[in-house]
Protein backbone atom coordinates (compact mmCIF):
# COMPACT_ATOMS: atom_id res chain seq x y z
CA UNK A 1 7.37 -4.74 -6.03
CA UNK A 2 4.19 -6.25 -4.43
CA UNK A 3 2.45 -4.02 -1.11
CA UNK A 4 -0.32 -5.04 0.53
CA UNK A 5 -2.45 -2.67 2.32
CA UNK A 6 -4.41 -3.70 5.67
CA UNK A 7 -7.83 -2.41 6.13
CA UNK A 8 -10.83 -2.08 8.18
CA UNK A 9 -12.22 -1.78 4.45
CA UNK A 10 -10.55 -4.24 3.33
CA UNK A 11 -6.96 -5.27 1.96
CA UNK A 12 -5.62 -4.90 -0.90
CA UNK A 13 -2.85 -5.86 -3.33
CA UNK A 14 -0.45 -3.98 -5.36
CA UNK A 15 2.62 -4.05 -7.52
CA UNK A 16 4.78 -1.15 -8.74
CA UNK A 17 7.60 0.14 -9.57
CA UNK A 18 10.35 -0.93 -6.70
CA UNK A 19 11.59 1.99 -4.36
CA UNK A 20 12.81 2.17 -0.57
CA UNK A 21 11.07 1.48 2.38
CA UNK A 22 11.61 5.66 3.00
CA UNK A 23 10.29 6.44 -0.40
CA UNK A 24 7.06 4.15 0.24
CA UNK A 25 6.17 6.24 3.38
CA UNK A 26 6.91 9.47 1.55
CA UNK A 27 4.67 8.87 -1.07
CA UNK A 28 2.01 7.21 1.83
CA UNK A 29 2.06 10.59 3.82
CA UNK A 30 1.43 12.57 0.79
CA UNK A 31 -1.56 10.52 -0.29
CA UNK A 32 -3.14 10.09 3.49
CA UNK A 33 -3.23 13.77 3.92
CA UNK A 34 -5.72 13.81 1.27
CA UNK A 35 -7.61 10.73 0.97
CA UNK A 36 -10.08 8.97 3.03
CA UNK A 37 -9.29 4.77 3.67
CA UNK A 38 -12.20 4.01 1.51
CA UNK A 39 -10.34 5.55 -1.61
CA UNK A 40 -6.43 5.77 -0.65
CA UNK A 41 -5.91 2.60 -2.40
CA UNK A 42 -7.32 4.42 -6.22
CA UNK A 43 -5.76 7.12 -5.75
CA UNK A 44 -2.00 5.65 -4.88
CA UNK A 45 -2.23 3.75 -7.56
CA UNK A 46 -3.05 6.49 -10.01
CA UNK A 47 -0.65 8.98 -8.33
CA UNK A 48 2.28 7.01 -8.35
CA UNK A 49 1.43 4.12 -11.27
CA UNK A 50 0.92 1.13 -9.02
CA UNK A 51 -1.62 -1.73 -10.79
CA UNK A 52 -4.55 -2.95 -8.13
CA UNK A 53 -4.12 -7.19 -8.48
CA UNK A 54 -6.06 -9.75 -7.37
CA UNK A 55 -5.91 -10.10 -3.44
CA UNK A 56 -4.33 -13.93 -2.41
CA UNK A 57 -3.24 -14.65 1.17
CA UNK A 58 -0.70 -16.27 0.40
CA UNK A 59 1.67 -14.32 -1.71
CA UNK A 60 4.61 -12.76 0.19
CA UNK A 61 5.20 -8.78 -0.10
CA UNK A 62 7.49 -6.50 -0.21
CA UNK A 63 5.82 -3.84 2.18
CA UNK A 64 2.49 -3.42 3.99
CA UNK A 65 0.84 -0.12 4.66
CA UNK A 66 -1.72 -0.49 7.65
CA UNK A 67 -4.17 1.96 7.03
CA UNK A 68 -5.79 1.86 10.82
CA UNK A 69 -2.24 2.19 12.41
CA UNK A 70 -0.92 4.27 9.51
CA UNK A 71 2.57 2.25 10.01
CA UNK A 72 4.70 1.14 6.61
CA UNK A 73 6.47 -1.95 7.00
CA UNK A 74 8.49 -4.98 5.39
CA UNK A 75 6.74 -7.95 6.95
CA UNK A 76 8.89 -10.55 8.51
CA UNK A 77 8.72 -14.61 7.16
């Protein structure tokens, strides 16, 4: 499962296990009540095993987790 997550910092890339779009904002509350923007991204990925990839435009996700709206979403193509 590839996430990307939007930024004022920056975005990133991610792949994971796959879960539901409910289980992806479960686990995004729990980390967001603890970490700042700057490091949510670290600790997610150690938290719930994700792998931090190279960021590319142009690869289509699964979800994105806005970080400055604090929305979780399957984008639309």
């Amino acid at each position: 499962m590839l996430i990307r997550i939007d930024s004022f910092f920056g975005d990133k890339l991610i792949s994971g296990a796959r879960c539901t779009e409910k289980d992806l904002k479960e686990k995004f509350d729990k980390i967001i009540k603890v970490a700042e923007a700057t490091e949510f991204t670290a600790l997610f990925c150690r938290t719930f095993q994700f792998e931090e990839l190279s960021t590319d435009a142009y690869i289509r996700v699964d979800y994105v987790i806005d970080l400055d709206t604090h929305l979780v979403y399957a984008p639309r193509y």
